[in-house]
PDB file of N, CA and C in Angstrom:
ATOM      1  N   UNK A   1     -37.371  47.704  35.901  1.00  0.00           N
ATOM      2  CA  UNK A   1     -36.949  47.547  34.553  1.00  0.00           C
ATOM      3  C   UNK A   1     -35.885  46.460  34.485  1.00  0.00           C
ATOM      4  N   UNK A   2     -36.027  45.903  33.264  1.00  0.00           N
ATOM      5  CA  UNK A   2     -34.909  44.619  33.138  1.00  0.00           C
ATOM      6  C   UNK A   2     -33.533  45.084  32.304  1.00  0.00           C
ATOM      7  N   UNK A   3     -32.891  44.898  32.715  1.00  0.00           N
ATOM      8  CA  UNK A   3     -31.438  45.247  32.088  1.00  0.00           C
ATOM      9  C   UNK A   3     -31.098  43.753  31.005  1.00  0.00           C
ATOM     10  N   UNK A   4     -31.113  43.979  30.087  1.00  0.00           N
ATOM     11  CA  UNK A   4     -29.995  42.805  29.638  1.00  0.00           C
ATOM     12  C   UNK A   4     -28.517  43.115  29.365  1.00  0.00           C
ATOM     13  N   UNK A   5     -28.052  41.634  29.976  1.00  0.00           N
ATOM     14  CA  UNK A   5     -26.432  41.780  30.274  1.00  0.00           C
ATOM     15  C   UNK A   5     -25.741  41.405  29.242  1.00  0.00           C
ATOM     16  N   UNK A   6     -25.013  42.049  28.273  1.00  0.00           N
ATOM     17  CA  UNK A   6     -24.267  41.068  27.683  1.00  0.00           C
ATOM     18  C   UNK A   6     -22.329  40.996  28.250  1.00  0.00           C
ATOM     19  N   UNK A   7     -22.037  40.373  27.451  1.00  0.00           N
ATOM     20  CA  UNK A   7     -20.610  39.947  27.629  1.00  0.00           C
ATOM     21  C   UNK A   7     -19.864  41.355  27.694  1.00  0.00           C
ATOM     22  N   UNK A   8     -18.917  41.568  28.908  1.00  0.00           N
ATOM     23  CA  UNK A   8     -18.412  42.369  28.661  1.00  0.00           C
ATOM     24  C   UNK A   8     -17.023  42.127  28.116  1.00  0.00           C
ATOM     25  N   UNK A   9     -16.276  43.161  27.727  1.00  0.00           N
ATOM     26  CA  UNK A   9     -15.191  42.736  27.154  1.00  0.00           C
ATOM     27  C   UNK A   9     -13.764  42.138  28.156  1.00  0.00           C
ATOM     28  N   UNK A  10     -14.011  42.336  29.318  1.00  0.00           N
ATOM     29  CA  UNK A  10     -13.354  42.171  30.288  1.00  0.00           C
ATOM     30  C   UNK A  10     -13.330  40.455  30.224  1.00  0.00           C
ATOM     31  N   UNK A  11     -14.217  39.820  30.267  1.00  0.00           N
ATOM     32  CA  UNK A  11     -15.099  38.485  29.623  1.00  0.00           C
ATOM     33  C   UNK A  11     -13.633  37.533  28.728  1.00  0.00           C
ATOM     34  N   UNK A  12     -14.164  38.470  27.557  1.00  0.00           N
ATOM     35  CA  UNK A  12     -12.889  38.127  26.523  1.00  0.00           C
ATOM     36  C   UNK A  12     -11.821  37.911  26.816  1.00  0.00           C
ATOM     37  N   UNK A  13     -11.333  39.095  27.484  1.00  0.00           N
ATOM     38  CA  UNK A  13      -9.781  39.324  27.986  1.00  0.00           C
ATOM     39  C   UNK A  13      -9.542  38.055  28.872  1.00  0.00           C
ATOM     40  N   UNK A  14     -10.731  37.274  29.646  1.00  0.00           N
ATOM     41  CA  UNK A  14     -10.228  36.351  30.548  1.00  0.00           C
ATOM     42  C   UNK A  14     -10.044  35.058  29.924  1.00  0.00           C
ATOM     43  N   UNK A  15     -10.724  35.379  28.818  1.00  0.00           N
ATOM     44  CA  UNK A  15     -10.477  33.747  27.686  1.00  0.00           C
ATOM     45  C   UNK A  15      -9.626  33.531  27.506  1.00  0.00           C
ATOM     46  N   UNK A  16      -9.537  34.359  26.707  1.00  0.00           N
ATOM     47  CA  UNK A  16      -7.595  34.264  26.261  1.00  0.00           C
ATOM     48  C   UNK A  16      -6.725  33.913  27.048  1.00  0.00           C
ATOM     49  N   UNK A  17      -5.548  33.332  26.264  1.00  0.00           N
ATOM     50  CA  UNK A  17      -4.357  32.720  26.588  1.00  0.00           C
ATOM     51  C   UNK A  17      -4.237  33.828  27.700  1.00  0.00           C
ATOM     52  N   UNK A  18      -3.357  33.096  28.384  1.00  0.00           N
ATOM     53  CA  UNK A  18      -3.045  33.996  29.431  1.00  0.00           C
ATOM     54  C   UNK A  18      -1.182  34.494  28.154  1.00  0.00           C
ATOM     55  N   UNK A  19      -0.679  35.829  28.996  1.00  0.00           N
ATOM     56  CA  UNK A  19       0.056  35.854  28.279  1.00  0.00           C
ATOM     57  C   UNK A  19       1.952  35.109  28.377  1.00  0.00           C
ATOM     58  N   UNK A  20       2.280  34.926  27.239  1.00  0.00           N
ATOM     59  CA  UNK A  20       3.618  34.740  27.172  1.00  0.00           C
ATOM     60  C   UNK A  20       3.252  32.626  27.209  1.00  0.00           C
ATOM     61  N   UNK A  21       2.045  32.515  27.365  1.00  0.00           N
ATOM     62  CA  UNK A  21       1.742  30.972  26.809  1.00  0.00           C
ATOM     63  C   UNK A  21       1.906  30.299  25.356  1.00  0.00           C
ATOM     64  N   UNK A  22       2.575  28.900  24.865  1.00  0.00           N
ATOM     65  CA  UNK A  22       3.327  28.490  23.922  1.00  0.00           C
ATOM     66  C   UNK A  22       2.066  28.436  23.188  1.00  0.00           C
ATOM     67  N   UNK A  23       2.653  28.480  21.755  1.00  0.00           N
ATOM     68  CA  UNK A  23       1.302  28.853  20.519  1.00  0.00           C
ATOM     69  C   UNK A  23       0.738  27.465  20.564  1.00  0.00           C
ATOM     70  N   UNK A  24      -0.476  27.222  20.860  1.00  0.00           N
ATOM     71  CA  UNK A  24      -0.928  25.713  20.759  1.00  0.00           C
ATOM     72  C   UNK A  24      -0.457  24.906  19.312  1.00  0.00           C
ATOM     73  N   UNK A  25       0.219  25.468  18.132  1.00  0.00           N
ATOM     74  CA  UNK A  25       0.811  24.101  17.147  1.00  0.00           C
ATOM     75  C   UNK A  25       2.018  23.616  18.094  1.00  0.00           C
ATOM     76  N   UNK A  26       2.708  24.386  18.853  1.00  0.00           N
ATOM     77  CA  UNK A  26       3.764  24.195  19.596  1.00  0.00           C
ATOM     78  C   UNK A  26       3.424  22.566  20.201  1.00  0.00           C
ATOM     79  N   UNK A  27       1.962  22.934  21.008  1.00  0.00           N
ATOM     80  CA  UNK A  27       1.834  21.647  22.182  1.00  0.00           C
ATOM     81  C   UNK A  27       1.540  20.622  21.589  1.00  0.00           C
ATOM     82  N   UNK A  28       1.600  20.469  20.178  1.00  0.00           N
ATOM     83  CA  UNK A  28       1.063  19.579  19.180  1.00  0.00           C
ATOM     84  C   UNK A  28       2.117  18.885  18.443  1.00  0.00           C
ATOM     85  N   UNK A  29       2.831  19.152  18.966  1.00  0.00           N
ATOM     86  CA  UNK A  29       4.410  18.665  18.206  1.00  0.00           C
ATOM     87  C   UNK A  29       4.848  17.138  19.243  1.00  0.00           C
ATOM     88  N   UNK A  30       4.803  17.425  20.587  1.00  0.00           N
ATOM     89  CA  UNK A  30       4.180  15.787  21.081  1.00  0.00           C
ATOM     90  C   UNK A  30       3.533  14.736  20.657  1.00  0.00           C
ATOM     91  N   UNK A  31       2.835  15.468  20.057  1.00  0.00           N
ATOM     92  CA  UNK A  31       1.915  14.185  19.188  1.00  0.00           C
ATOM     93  C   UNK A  31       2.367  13.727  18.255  1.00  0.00           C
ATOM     94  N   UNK A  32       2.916  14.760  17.718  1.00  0.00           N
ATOM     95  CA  UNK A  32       3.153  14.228  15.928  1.00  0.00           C
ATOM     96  C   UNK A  32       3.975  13.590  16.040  1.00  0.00           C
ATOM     97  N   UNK A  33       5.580  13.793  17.168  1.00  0.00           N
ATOM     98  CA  UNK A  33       6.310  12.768  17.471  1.00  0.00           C
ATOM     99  C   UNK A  33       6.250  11.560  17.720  1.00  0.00           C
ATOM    100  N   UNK A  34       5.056  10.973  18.830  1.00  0.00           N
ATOM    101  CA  UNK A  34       4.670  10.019  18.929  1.00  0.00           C
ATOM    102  C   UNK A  34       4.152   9.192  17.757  1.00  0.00           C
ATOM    103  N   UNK A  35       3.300  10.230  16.921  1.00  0.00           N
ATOM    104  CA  UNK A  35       2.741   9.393  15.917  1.00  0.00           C
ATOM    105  C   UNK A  35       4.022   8.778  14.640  1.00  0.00           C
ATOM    106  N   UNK A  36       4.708   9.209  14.778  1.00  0.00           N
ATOM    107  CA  UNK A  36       6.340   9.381  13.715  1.00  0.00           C
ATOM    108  C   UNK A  36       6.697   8.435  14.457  1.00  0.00           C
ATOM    109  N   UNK A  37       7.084   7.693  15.658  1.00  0.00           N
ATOM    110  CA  UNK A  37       7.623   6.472  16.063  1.00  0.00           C
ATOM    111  C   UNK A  37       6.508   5.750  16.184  1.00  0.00           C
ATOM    112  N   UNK A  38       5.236   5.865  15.996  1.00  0.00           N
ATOM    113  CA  UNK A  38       4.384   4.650  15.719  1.00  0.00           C
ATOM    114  C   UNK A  38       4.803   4.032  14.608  1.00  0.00           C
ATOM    115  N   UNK A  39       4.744   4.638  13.416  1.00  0.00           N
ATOM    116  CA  UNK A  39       4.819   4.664  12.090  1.00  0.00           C
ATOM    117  C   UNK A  39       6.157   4.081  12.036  1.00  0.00           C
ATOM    118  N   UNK A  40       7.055   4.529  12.495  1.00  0.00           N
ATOM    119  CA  UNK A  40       8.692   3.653  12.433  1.00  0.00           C
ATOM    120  C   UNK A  40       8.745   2.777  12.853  1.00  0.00           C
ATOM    121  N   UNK A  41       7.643   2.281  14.275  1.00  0.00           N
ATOM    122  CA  UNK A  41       8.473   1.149  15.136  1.00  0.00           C
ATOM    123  C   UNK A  41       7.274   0.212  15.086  1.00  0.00           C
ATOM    124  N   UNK A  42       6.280   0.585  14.262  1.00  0.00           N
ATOM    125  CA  UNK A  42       5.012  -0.649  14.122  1.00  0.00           C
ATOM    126  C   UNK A  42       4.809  -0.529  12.458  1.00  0.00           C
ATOM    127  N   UNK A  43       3.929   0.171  12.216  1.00  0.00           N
ATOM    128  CA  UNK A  43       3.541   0.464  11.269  1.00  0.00           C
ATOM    129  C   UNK A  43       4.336  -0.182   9.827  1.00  0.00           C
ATOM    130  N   UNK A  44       5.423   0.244  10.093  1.00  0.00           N
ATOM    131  CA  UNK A  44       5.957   0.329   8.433  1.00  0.00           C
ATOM    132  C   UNK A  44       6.611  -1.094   8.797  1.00  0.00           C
ATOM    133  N   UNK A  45       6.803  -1.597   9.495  1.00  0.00           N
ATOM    134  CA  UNK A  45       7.486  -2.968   9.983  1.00  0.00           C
ATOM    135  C   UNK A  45       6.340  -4.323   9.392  1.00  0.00           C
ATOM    136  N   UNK A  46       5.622  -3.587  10.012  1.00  0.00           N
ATOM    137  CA  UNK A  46       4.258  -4.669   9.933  1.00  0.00           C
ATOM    138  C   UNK A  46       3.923  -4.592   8.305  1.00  0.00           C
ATOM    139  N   UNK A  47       3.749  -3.265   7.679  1.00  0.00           N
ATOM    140  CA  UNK A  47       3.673  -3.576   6.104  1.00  0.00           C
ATOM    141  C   UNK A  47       4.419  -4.051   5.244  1.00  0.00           C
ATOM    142  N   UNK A  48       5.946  -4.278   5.686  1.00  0.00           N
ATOM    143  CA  UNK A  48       6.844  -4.563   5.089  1.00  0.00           C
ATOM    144  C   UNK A  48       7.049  -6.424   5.115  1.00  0.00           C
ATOM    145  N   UNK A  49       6.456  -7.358   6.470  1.00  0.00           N
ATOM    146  CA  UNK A  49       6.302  -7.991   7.196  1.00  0.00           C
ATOM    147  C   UNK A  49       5.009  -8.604   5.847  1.00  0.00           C
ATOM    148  N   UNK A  50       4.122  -8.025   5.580  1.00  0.00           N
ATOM    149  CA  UNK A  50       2.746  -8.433   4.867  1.00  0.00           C
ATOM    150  C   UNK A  50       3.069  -8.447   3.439  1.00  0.00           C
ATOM    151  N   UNK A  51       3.617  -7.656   3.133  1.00  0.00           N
ATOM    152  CA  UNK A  51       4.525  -7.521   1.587  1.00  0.00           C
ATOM    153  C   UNK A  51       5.265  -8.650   1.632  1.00  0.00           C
ATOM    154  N   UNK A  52       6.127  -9.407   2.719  1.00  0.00           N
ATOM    155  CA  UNK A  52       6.878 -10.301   2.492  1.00  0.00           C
ATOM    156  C   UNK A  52       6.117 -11.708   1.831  1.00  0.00           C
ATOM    157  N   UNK A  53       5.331 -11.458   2.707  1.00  0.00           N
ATOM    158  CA  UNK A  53       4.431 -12.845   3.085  1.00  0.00           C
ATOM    159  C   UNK A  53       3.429 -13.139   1.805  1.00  0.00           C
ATOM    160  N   UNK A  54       2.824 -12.163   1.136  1.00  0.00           N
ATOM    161  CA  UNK A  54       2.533 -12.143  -0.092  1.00  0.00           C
ATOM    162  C   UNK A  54       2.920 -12.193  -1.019  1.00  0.00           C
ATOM    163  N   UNK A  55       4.227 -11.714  -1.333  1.00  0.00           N
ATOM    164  CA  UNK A  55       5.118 -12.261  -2.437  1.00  0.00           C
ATOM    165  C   UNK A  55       5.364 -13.787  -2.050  1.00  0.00           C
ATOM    166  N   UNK A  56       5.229 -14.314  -1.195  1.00  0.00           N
ATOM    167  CA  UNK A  56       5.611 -15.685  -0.846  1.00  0.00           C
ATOM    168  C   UNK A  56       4.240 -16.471  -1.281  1.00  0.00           C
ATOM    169  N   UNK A  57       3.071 -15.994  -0.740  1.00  0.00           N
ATOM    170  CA  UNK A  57       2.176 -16.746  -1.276  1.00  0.00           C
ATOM    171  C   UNK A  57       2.154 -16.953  -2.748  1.00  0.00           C
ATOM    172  N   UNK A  58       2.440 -15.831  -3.678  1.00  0.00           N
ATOM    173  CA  UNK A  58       2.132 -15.475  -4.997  1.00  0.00           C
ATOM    174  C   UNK A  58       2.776 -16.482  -5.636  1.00  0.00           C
ATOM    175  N   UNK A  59       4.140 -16.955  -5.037  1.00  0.00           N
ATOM    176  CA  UNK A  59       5.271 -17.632  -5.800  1.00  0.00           C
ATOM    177  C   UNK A  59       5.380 -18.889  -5.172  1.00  0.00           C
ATOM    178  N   UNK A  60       4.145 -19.263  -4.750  1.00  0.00           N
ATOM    179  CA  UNK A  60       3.991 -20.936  -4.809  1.00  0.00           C
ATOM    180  C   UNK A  60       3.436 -21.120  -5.965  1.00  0.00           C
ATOM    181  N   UNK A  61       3.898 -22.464  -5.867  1.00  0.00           N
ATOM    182  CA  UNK A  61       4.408 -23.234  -7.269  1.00  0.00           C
ATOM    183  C   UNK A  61       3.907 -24.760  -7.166  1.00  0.00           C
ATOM    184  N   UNK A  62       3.571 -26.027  -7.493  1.00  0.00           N
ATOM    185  CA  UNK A  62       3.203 -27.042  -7.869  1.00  0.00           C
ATOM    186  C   UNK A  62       3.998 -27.785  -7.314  1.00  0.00           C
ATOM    187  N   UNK A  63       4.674 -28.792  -6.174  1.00  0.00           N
ATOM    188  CA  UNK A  63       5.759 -29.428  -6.247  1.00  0.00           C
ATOM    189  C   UNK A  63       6.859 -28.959  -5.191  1.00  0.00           C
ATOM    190  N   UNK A  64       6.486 -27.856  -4.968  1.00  0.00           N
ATOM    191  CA  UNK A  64       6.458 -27.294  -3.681  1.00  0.00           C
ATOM    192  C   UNK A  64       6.430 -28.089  -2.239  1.00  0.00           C
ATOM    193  N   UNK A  65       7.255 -28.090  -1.396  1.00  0.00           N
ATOM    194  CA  UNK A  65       7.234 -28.640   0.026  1.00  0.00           C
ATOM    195  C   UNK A  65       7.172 -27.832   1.310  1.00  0.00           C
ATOM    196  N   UNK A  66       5.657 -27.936   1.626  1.00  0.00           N
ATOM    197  CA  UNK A  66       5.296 -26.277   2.509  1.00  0.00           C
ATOM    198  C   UNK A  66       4.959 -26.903   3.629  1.00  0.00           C
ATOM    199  N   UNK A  67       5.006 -26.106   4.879  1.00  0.00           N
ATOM    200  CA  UNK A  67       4.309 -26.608   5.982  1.00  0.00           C
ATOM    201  C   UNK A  67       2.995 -25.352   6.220  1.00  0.00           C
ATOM    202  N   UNK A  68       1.703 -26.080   6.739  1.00  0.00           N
ATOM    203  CA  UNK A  68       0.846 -25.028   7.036  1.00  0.00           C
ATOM    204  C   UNK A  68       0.394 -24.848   8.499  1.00  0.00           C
ATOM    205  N   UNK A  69      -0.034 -23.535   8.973  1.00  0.00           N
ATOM    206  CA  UNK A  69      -0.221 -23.198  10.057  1.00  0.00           C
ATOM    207  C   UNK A  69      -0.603 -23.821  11.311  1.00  0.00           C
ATOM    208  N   UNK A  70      -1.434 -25.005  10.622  1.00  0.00           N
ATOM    209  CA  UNK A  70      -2.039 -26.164  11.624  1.00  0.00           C
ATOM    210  C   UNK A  70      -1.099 -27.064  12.289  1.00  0.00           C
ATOM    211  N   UNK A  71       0.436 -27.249  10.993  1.00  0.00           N
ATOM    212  CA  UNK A  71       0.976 -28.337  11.505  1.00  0.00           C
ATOM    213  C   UNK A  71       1.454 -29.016  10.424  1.00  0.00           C
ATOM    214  N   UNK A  72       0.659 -29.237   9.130  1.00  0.00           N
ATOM    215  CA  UNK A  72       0.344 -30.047   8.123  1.00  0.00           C
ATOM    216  C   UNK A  72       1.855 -29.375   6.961  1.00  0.00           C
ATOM    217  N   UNK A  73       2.084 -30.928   6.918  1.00  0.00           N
ATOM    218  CA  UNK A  73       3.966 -31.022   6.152  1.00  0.00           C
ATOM    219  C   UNK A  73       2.916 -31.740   4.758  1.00  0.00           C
ATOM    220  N   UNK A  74       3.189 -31.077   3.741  1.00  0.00           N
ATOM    221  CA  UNK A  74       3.016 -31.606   2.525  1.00  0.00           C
ATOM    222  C   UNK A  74       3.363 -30.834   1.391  1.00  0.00           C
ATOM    223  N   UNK A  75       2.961 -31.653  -0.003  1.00  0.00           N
ATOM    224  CA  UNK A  75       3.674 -31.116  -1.471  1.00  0.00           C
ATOM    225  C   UNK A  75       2.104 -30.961  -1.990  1.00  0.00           C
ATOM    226  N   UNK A  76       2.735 -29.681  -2.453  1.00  0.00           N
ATOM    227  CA  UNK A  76       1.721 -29.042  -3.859  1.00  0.00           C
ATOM    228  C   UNK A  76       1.321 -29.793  -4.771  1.00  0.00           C
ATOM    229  N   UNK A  77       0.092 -30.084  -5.016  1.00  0.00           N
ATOM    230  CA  UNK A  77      -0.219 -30.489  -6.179  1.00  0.00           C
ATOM    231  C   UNK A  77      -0.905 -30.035  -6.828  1.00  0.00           C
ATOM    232  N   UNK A  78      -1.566 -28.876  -5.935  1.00  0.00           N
ATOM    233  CA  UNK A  78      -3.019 -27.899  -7.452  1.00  0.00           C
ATOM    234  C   UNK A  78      -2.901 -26.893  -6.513  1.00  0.00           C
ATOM    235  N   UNK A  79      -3.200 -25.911  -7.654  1.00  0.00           N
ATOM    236  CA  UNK A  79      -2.904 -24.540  -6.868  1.00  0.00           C
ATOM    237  C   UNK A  79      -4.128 -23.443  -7.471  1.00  0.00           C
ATOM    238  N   UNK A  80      -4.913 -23.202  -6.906  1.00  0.00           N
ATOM    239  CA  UNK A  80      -5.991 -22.099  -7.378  1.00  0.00           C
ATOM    240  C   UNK A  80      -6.090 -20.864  -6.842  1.00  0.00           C
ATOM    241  N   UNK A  81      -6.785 -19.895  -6.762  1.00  0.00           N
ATOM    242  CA  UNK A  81      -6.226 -18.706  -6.511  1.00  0.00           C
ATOM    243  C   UNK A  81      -6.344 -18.902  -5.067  1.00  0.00           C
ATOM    244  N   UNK A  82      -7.311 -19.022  -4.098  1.00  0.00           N
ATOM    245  CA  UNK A  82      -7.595 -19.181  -2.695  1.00  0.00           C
ATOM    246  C   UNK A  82      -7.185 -20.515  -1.593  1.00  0.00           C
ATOM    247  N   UNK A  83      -6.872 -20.929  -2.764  1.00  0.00           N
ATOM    248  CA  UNK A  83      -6.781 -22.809  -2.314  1.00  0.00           C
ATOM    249  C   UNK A  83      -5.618 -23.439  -2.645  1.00  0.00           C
ATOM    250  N   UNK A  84      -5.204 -24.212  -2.095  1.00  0.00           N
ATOM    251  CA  UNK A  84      -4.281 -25.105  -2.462  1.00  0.00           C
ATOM    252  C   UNK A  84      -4.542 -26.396  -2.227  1.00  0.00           C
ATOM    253  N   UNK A  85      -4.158 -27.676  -3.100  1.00  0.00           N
ATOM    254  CA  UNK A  85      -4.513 -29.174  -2.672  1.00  0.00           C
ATOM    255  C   UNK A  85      -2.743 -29.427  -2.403  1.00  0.00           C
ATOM    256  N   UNK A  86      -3.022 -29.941  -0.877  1.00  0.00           N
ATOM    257  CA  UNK A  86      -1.402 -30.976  -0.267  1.00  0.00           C
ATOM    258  C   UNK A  86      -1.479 -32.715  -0.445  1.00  0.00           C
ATOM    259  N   UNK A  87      -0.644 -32.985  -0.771  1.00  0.00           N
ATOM    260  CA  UNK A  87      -0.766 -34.219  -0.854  1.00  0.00           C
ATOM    261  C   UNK A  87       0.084 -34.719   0.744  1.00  0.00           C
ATOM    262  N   UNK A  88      -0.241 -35.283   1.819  1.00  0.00           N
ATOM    263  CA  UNK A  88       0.171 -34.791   3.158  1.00  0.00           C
ATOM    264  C   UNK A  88       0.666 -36.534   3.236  1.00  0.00           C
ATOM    265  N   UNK A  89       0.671 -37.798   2.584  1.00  0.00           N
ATOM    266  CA  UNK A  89       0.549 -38.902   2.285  1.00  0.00           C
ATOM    267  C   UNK A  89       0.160 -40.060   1.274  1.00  0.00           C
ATOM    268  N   UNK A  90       1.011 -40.468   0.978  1.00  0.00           N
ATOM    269  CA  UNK A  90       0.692 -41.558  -0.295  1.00  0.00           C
ATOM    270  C   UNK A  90      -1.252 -41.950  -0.569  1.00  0.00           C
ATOM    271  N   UNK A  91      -1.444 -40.970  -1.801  1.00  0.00           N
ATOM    272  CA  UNK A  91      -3.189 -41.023  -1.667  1.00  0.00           C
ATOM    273  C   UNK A  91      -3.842 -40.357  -1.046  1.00  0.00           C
ATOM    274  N   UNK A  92      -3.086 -39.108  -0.140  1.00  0.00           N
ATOM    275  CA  UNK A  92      -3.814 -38.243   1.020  1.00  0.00           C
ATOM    276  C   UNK A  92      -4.076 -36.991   0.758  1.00  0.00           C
ATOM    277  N   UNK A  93      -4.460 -36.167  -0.085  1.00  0.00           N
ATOM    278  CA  UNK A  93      -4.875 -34.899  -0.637  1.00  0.00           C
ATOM    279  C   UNK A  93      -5.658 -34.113   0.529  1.00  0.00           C
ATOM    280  N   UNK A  94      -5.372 -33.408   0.920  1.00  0.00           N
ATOM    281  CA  UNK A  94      -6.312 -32.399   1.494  1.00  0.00           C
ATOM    282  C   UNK A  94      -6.467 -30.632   0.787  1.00  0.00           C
ATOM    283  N   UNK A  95      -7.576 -29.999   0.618  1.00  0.00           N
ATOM    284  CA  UNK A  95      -7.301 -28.365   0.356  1.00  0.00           C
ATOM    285  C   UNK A  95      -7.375 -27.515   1.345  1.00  0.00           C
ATOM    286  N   UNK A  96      -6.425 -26.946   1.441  1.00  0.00           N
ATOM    287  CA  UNK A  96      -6.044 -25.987   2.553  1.00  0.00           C
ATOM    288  C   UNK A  96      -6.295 -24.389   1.701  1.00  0.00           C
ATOM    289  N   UNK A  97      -6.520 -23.441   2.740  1.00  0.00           N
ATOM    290  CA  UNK A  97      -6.516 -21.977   1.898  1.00  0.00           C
ATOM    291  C   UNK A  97      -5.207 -21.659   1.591  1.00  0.00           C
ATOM    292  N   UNK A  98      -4.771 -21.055   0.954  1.00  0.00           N
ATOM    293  CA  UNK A  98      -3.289 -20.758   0.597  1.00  0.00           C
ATOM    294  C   UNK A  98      -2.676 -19.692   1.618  1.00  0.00           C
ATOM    295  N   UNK A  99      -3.873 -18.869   2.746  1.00  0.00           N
ATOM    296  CA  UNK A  99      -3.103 -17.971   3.406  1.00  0.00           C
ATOM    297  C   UNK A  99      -2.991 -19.088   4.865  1.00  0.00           C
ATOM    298  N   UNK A 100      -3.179 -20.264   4.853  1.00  0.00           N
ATOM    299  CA  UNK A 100      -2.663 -21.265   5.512  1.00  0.00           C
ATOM    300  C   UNK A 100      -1.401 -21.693   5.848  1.00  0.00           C
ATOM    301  N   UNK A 101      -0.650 -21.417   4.419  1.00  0.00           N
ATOM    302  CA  UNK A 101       0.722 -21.707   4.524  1.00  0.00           C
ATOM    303  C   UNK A 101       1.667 -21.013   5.033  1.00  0.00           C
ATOM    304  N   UNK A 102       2.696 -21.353   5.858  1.00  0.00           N
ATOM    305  CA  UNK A 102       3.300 -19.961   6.592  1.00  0.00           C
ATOM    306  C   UNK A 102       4.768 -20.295   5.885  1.00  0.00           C
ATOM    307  N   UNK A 103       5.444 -21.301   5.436  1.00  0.00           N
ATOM    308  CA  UNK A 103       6.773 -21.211   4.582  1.00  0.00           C
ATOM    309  C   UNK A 103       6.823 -22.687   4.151  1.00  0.00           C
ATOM    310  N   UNK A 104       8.623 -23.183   3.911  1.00  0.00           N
ATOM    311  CA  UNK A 104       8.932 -24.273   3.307  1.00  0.00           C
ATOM    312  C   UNK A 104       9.032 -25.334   4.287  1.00  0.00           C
ATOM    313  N   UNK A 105       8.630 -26.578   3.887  1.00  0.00           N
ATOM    314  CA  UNK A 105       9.557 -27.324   4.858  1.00  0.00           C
ATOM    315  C   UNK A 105      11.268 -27.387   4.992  1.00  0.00           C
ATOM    316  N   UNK A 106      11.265 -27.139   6.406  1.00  0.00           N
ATOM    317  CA  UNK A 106      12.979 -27.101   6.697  1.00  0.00           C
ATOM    318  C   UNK A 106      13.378 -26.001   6.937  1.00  0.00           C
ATOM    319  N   UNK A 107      12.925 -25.118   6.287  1.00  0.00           N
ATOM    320  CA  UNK A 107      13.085 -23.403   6.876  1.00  0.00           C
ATOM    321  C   UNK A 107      12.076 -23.037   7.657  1.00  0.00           C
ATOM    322  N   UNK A 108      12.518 -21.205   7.975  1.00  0.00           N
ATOM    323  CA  UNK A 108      12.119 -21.056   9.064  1.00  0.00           C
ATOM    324  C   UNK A 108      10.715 -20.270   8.592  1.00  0.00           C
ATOM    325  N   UNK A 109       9.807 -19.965   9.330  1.00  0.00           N
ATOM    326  CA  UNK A 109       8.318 -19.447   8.609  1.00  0.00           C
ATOM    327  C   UNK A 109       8.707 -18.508   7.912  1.00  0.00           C
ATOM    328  N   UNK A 110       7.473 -17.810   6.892  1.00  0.00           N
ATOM    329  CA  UNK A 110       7.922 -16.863   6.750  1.00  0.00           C
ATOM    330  C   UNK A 110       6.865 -15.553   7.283  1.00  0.00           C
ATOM    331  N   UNK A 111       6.194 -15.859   8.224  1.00  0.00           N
ATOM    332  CA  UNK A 111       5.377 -15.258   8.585  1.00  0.00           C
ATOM    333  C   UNK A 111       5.577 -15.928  10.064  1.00  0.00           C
ATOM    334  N   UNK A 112       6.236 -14.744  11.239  1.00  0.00           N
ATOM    335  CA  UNK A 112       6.872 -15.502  12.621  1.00  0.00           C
ATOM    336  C   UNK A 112       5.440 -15.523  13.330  1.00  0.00           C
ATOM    337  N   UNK A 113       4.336 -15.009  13.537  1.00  0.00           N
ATOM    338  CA  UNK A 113       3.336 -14.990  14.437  1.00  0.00           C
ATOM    339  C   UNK A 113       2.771 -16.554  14.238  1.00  0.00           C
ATOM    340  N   UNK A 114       2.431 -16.774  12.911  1.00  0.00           N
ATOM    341  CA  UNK A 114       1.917 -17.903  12.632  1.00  0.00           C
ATOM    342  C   UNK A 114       2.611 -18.874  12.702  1.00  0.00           C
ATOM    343  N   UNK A 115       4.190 -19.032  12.703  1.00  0.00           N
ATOM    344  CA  UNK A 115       4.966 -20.097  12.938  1.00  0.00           C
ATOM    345  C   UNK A 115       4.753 -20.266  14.579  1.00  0.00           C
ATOM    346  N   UNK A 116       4.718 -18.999  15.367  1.00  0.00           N
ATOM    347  CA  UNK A 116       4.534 -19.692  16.431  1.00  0.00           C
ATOM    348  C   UNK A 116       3.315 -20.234  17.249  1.00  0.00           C
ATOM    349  N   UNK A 117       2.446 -19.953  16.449  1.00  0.00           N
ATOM    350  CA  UNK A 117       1.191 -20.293  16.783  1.00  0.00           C
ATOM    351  C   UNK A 117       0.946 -22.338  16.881  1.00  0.00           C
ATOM    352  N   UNK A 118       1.442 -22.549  15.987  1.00  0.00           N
ATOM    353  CA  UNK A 118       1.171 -24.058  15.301  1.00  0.00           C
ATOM    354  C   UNK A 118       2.306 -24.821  16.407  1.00  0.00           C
TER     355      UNK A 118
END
């Protein structure tokens, strides 16, 4: 004859936590820490960093003296939403994208990755 076995409860008892072990939200509090200095020491830096840089794009202006990421020292002369035309030389127009531009001429970028890129 065939017996079927099921689980005995003894089974159970061995699953379980063993006793006087920390409540697993406990071991989870490592994490959340870590994730709380992501958020402080990248995160909110870097959005604050992109916020800058966009109010900067927004508030170019016509007449303007910008340098762009490539290298390129010139003045505003048309400004469209994606684009900008530099006048880089007497008669020398080029259109650059506007997220090209990283600050003014003479100051310092305003976006440091891309200043040091160029």
């Amino acid at each position: 004859m065939i017996e079927s076995r099921s689980f005995a409860p003894g089974f159970l008892v061995a699953m379980a936590a063993p006793p006087g072990a920390p409540n697993p939200l406990v071991q989870l509090v490592p994490f959340a820490l870590v994730a709380v200095i992501i958020y402080f020491v990248i995160l909110r830096p870097m959005k604050r960093q992109q916020k800058k840089v966009q109010e900067f794009l927004e508030t170019l202006k016509v007449g303007d003296r910008v340098v762009t990421s490539g290298g390129l020292y010139g003045t505003i002369t048309r400004l469209e939403e994606k684009t900008l035309q530099l006048q880089i030389a007497d008669k020398v127009r080029v259109d650059v994208a506007r997220s090209a531009v990283v600050g003014y001429q003479g100051q310092d970028p305003v976006s440091p990755e891309a200043g040091a890129r160029s």
